[in-house]
C-alpha atoms as a PDB file:
ATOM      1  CA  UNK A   1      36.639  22.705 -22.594  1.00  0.00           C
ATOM      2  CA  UNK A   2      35.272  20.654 -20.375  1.00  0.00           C
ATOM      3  CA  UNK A   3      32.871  21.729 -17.772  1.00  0.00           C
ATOM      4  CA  UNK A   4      31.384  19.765 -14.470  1.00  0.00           C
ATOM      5  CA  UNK A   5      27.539  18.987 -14.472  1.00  0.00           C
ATOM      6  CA  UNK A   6      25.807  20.569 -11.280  1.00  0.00           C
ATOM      7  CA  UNK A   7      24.984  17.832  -8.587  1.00  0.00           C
ATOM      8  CA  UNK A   8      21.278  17.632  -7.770  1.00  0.00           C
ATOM      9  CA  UNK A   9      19.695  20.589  -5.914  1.00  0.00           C
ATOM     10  CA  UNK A  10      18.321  19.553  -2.467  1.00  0.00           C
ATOM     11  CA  UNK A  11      14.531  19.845  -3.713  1.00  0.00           C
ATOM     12  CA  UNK A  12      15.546  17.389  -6.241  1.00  0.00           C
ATOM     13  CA  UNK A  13      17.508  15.151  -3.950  1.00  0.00           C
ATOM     14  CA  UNK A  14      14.543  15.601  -1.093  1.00  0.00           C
ATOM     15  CA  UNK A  15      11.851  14.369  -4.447  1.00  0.00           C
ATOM     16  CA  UNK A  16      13.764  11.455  -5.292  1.00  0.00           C
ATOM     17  CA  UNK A  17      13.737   9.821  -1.949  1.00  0.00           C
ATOM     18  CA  UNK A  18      10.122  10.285  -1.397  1.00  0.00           C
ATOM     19  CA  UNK A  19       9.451   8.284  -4.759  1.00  0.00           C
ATOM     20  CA  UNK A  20      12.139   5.641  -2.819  1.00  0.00           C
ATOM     21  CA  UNK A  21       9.701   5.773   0.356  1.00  0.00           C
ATOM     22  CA  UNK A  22       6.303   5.450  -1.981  1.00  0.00           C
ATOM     23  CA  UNK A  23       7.919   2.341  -3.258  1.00  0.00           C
ATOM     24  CA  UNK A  24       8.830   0.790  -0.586  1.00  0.00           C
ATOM     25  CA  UNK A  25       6.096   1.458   1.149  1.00  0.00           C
ATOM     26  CA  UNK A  26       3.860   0.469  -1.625  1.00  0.00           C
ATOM     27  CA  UNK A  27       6.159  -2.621  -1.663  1.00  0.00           C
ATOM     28  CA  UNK A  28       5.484  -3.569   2.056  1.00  0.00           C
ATOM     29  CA  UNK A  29       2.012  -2.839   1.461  1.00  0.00           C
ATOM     30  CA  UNK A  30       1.272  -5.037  -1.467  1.00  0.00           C
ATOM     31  CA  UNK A  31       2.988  -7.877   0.483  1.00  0.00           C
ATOM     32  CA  UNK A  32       0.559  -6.843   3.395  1.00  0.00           C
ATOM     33  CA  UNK A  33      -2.705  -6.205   1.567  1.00  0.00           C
ATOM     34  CA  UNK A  34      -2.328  -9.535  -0.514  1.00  0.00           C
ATOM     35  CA  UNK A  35      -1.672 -12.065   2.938  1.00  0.00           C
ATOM     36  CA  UNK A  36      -4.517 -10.175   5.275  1.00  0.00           C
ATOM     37  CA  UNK A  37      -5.391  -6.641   3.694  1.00  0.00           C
ATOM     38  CA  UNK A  38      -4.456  -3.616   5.442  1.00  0.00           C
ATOM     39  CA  UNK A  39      -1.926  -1.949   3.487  1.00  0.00           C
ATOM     40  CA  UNK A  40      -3.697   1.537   3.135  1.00  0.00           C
ATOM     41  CA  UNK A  41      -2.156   1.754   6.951  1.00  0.00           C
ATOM     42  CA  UNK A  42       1.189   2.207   5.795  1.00  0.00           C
ATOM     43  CA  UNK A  43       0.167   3.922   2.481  1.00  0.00           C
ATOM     44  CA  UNK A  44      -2.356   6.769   3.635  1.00  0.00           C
ATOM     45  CA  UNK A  45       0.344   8.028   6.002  1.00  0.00           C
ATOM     46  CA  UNK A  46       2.847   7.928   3.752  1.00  0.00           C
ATOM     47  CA  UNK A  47       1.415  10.108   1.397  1.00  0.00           C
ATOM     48  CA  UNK A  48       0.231  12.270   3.418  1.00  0.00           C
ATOM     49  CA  UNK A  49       3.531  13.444   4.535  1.00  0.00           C
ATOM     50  CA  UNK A  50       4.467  13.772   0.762  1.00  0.00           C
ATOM     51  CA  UNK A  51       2.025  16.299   1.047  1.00  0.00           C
ATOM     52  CA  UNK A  52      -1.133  15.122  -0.467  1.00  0.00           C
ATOM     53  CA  UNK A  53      -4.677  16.052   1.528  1.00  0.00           C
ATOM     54  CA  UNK A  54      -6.715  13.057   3.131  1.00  0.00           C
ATOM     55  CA  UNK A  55      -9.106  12.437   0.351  1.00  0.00           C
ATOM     56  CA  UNK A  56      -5.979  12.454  -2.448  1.00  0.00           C
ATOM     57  CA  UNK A  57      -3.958  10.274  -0.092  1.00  0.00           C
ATOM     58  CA  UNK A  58      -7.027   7.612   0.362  1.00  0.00           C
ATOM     59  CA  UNK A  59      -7.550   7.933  -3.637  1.00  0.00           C
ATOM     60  CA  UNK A  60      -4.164   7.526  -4.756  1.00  0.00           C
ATOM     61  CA  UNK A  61      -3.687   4.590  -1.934  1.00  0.00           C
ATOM     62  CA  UNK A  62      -6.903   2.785  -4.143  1.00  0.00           C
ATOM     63  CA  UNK A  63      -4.693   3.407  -7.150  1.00  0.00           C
ATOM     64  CA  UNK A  64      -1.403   1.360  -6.245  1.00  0.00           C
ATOM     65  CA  UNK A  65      -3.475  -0.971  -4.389  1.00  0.00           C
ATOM     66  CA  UNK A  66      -5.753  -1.744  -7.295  1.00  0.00           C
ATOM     67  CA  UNK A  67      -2.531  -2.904  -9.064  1.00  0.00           C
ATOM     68  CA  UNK A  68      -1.285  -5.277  -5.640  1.00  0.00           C
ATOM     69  CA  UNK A  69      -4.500  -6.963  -5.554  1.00  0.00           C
ATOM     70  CA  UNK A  70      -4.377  -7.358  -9.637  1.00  0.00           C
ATOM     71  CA  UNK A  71      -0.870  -8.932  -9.509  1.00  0.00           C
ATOM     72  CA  UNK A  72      -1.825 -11.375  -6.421  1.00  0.00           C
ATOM     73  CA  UNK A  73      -5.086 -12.191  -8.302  1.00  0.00           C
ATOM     74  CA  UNK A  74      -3.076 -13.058 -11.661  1.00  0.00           C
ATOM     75  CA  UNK A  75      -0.237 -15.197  -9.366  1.00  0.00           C
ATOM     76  CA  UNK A  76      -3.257 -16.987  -8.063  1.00  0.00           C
ATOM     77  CA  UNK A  77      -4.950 -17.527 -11.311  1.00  0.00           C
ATOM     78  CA  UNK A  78      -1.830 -18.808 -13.475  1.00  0.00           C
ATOM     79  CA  UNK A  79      -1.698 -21.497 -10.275  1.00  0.00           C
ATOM     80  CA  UNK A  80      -4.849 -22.929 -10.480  1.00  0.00           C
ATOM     81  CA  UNK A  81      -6.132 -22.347  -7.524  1.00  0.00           C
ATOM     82  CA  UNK A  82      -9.164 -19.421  -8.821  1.00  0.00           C
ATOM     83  CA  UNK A  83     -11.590 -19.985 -11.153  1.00  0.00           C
ATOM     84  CA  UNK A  84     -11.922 -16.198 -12.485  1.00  0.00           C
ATOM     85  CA  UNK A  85     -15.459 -16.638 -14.018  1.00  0.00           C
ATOM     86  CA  UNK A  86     -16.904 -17.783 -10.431  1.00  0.00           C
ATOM     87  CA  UNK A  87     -15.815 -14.284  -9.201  1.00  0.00           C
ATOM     88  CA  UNK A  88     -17.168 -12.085 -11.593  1.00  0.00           C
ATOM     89  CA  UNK A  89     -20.876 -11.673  -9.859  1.00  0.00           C
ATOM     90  CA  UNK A  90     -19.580 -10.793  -6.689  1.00  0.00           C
ATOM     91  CA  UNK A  91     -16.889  -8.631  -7.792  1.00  0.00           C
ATOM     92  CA  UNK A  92     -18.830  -6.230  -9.742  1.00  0.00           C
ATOM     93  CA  UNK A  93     -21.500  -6.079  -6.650  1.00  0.00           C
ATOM     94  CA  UNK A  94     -18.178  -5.333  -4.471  1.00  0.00           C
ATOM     95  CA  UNK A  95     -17.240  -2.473  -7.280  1.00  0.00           C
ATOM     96  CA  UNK A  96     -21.065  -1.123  -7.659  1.00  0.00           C
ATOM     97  CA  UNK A  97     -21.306  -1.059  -3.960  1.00  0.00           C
ATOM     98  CA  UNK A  98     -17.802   0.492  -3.244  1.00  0.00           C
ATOM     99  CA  UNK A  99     -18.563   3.492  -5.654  1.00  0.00           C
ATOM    100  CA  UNK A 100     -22.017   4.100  -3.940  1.00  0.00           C
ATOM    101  CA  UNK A 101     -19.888   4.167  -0.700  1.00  0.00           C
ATOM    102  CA  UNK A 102     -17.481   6.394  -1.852  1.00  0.00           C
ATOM    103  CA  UNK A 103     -20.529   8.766  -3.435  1.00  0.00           C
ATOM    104  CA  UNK A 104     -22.222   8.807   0.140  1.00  0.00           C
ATOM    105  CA  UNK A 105     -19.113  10.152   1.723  1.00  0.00           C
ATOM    106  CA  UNK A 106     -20.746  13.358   0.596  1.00  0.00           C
ATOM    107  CA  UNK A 107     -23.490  13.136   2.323  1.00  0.00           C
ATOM    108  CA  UNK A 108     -22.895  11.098   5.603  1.00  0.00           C
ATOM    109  CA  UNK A 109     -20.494  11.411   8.281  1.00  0.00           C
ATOM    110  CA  UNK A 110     -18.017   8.351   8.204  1.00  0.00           C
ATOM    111  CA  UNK A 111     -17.519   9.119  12.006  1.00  0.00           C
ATOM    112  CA  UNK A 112     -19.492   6.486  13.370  1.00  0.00           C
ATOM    113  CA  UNK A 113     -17.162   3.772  11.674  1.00  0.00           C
ATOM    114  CA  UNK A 114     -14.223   5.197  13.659  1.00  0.00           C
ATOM    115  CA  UNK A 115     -15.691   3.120  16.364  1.00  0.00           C
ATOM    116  CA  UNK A 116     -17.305   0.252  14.588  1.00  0.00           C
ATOM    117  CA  UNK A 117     -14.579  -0.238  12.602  1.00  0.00           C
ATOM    118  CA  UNK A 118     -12.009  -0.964  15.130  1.00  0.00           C
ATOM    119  CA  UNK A 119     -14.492  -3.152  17.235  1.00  0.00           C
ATOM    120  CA  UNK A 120     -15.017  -5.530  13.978  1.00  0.00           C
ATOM    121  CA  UNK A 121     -11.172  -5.908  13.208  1.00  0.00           C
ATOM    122  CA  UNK A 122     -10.511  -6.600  17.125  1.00  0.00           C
ATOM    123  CA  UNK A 123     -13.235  -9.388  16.852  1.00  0.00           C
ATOM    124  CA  UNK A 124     -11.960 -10.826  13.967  1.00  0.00           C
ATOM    125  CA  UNK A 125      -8.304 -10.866  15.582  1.00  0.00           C
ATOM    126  CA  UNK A 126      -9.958 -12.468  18.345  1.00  0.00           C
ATOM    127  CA  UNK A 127     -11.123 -15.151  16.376  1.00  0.00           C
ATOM    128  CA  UNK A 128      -8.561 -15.953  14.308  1.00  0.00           C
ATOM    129  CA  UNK A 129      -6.333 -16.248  17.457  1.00  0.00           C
ATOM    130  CA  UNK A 130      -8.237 -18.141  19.820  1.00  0.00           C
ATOM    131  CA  UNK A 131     -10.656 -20.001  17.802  1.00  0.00           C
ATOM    132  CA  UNK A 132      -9.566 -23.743  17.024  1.00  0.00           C
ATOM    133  CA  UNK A 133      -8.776 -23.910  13.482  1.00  0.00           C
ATOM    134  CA  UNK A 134     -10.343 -20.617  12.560  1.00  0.00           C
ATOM    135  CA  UNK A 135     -11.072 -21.489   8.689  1.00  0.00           C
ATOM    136  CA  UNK A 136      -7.728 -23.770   8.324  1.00  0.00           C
ATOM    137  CA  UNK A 137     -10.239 -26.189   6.807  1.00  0.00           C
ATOM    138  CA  UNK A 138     -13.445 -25.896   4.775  1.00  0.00           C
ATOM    139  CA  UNK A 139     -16.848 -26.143   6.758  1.00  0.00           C
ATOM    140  CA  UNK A 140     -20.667 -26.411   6.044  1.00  0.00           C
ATOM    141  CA  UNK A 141     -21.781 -22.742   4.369  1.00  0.00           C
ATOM    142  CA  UNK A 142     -24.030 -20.657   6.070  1.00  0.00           C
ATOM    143  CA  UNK A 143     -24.911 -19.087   2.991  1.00  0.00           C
ATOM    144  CA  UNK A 144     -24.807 -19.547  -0.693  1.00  0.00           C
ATOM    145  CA  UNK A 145     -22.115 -17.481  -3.281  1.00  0.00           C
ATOM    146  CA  UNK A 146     -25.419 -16.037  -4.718  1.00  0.00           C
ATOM    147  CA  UNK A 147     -26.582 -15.449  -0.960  1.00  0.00           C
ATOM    148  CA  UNK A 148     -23.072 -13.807   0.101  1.00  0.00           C
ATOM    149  CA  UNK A 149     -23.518 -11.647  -3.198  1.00  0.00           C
ATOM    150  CA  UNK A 150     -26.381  -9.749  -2.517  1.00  0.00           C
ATOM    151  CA  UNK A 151     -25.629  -9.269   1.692  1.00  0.00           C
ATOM    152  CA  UNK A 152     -22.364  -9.560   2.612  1.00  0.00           C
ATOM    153  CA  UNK A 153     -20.287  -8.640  -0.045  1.00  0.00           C
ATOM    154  CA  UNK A 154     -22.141  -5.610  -0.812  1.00  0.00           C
ATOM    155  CA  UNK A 155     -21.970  -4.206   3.003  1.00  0.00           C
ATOM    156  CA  UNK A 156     -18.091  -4.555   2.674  1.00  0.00           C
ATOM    157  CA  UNK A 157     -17.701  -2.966  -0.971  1.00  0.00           C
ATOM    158  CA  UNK A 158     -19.597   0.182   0.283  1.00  0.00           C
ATOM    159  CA  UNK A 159     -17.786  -0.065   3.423  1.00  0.00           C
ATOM    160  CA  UNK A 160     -14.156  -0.017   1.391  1.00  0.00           C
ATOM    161  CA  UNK A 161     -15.903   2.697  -0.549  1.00  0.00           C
ATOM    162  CA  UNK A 162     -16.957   4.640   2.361  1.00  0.00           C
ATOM    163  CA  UNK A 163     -13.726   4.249   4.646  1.00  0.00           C
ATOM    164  CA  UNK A 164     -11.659   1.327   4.047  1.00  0.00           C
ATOM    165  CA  UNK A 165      -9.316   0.270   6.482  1.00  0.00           C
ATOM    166  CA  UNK A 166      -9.406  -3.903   6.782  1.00  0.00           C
ATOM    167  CA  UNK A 167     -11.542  -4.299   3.793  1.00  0.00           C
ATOM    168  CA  UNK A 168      -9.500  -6.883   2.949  1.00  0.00           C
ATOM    169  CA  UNK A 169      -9.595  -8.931   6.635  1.00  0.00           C
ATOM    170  CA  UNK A 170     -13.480  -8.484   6.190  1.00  0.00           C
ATOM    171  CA  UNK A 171     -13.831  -9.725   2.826  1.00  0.00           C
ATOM    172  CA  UNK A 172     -11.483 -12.922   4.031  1.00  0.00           C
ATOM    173  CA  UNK A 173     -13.229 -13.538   7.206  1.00  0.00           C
ATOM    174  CA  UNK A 174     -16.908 -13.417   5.403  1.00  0.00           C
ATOM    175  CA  UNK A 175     -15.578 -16.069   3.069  1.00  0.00           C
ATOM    176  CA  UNK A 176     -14.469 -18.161   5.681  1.00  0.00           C
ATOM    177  CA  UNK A 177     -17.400 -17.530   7.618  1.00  0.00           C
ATOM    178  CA  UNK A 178     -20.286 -16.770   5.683  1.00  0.00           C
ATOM    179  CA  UNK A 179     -19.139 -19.563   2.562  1.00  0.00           C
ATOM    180  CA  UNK A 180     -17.375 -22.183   4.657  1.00  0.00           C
ATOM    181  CA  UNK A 181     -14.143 -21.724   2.821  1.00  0.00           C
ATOM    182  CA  UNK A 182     -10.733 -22.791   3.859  1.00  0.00           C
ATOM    183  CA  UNK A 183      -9.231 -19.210   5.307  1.00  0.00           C
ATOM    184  CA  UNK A 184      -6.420 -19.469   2.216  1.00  0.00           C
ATOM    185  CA  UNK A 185      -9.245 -19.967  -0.176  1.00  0.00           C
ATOM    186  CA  UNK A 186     -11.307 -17.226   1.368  1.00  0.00           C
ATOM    187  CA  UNK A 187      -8.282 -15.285   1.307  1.00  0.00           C
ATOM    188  CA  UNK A 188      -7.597 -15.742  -2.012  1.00  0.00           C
ATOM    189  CA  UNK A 189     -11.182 -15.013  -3.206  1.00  0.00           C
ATOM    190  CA  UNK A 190     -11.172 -11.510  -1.048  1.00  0.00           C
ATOM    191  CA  UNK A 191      -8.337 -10.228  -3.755  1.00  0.00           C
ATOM    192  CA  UNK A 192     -10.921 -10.394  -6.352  1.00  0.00           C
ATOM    193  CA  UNK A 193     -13.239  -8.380  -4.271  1.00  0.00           C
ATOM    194  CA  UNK A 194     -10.804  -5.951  -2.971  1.00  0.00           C
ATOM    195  CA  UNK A 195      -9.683  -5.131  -6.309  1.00  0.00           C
ATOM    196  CA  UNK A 196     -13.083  -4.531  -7.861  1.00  0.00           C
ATOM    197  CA  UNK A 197     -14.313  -2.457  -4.540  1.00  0.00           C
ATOM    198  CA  UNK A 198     -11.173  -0.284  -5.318  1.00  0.00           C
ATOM    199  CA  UNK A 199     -11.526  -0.066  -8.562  1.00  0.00           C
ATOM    200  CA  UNK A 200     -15.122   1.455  -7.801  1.00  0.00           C
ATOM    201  CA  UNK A 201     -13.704   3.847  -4.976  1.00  0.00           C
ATOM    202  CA  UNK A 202     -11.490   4.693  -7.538  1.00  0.00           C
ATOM    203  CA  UNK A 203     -13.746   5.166 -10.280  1.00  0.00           C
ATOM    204  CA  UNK A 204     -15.462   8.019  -8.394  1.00  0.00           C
ATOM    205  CA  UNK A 205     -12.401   9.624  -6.743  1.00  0.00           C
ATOM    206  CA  UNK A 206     -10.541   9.812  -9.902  1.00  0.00           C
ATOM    207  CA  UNK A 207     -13.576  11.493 -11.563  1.00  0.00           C
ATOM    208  CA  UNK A 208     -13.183  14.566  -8.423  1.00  0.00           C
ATOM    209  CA  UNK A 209      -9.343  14.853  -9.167  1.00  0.00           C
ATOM    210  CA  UNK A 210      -8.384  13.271  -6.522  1.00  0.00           C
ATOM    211  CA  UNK A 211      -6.240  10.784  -7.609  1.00  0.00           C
ATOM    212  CA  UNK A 212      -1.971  11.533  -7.840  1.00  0.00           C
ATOM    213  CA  UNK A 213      -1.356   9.884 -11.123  1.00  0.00           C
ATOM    214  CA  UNK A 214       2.467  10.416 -10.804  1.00  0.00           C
ATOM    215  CA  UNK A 215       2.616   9.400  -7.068  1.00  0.00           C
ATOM    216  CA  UNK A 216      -0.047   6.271  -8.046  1.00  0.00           C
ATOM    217  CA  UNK A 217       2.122   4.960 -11.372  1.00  0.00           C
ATOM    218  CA  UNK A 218       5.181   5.026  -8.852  1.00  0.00           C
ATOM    219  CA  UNK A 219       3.804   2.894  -6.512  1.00  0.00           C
ATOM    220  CA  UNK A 220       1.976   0.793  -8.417  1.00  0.00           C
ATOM    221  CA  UNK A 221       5.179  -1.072  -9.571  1.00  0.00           C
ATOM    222  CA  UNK A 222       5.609  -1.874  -6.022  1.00  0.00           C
ATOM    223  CA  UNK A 223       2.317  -3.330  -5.462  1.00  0.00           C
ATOM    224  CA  UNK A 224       2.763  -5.585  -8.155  1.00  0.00           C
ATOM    225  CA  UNK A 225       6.237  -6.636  -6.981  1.00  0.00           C
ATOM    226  CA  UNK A 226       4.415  -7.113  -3.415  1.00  0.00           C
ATOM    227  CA  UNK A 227       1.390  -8.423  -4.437  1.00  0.00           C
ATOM    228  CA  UNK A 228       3.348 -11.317  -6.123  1.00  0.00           C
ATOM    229  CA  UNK A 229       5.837 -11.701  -3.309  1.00  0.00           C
ATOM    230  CA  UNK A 230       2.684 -11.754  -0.630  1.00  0.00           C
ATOM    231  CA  UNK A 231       0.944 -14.843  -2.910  1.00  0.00           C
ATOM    232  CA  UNK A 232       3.892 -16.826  -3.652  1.00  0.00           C
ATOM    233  CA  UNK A 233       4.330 -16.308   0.598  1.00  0.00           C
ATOM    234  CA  UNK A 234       0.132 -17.671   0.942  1.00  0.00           C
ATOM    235  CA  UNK A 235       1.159 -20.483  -1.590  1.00  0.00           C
ATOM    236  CA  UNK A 236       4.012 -21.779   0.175  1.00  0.00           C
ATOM    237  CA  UNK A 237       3.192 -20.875   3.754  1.00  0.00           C
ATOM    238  CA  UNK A 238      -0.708 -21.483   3.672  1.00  0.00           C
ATOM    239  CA  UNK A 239      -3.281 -20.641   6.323  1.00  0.00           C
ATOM    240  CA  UNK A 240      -0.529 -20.445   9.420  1.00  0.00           C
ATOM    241  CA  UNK A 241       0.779 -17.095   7.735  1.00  0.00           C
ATOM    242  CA  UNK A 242      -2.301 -15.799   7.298  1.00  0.00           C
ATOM    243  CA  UNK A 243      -3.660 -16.639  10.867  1.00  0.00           C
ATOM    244  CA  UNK A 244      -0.648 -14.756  12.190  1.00  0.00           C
ATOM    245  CA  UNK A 245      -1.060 -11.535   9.901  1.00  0.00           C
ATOM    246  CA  UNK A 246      -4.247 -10.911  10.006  1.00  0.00           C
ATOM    247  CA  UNK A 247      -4.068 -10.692  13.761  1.00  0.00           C
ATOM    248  CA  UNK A 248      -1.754  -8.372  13.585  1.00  0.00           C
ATOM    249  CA  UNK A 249      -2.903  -6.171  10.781  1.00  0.00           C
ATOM    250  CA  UNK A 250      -6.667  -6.149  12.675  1.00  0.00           C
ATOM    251  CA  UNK A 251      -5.014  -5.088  15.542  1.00  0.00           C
ATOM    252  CA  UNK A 252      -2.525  -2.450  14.521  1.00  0.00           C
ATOM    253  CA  UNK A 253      -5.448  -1.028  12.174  1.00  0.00           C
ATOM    254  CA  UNK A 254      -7.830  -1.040  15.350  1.00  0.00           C
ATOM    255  CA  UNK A 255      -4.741   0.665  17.364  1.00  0.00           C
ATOM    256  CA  UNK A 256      -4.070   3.522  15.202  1.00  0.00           C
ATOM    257  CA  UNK A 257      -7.934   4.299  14.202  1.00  0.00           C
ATOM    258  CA  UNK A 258      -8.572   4.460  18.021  1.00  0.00           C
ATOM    259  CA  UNK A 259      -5.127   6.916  18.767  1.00  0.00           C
ATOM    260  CA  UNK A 260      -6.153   8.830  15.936  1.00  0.00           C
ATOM    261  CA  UNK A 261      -9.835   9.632  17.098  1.00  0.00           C
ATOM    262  CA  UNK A 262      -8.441   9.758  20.930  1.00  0.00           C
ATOM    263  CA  UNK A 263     -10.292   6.997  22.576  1.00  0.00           C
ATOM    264  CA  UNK A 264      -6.608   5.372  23.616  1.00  0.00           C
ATOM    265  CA  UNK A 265      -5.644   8.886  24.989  1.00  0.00           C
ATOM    266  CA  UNK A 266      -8.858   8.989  27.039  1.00  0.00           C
ATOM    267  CA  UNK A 267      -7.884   6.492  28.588  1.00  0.00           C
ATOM    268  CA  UNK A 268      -4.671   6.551  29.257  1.00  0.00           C
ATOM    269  CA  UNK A 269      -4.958  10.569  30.765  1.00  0.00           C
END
């Protein structure tokens, strides 16, 4: 005798399109993160109304993304266009630095960066929209790769440790300020970075149980599906692309941190 399978209960059908939101949003984000960085702004959110606390949101959001920024590096790579051993230095300073930030988040109040923060990724909007060829083409370096090393990369791997929104517009712009590099080269170096300074948030998160493993695996396959989409999209489309998303991402990142710690609402009331 034949007899009719159940259809899925509403808890099952309510868990299997939040793993369809992770992805896609994971998805988006790798496509985001790998052009101008700034994915964690659709991510966090995200998986915070899945139901995970702050700290397990920003945790499992250094998960996926470590996997985006791995994928874009690899595309990259395979193209010629990074030499791998070149970044190794700086991208263990970026992960050594990034786990110290993510330590001192014990101990200091990241408050004072809701403020800074926003300021930084306004300017850096700022210049990549009004400036005349705002890194389209190398330039003389201001300082050395063993210079940027032990100064600027290290101030942005705690700061991704620390906090993180626009790590990855930071670690772009410093490149294309600090080293002289064309903005696609200096955004193609900052994936390097960005991986290794999640990798060290990670690192120390993970070792709390912080980290959703389940949620993380899940959208991990999209950051590696966006990660590749978003370097294909710097390989074809070049420094014009990134001009335009960066601005955007710096700004919507500088929007929300400012609504969120009601400096917009001041005033507007």
């Amino acid at each position: 005798m034949y007899v009719a399978s159940p259809g899925l209960s509403s808890l099952e059908i309510s868990a299997l399109k939040t793993i369809a939101l992770l992805f896609m949003l994971a998805l988006s984000a790798g496509v985001v993160d790998t052009i101008a960085g700034g994915g964690g702004l659709l991510i966090v959110p995200g998986l915070m109304v899945a139901g995970l606390d702050p700290v397990s949101a920003l945790a499992t959001n250094k998960l996926q993304a470590i996997f985006g920024t791995s994928s874009a590096a690899v595309c990259f790579w395979r193209k010629g266009k990074a030499r791998v051993k070149d970044q190794v230095f700086p991208a263990a300073i970026a992960f050594g630095c990034a786990f110290c930030g993510a330590v001192s988040l014990s101990y200091l109040d990241p408050a004072f960066l809701t403020v800074a923060a926003p300021i930084l990724l306004i300017t850096i909007a700022f210049l990549a929209l009004f400036k005349p060829d705002p890194g389209d083409v190398p330039r003389k370096a201001r300082l050395s790769l063993m210079a940027s090393s032990l100064t600027v990369i290290p101030l942005i791997g705690f700061y991704d440790g620390f906090f993180g929104p626009g790590t990855g517009a930071f670690f772009a712009m410093g490149g294309a300020i600090f080293l002289g590099l064309a903005v696609d080269e200096a955004t193609i170096r900052a994936k390097f970075y960005n991986f290794a300074s999640n990798f060290g948030g990670l690192v120390f998160f993970s070792w709390h149980g912080h980290t959703s493993w389940f949620y993380g695996a899940i959208m991990a396959v999209g950051a590696i599906i966006g990660g590749n989409i978003g370097a294909h999209l710097i390989l074809t489309h070049g420094a014009r692309l990134i001009r335009l998303v960066l601005v955007f991402v710096s700004l919507a990142i500088s929007i929300k941190l400012l609504w969120h710690h009601g400096f917009l609402q001041n005033l507007v009331s």
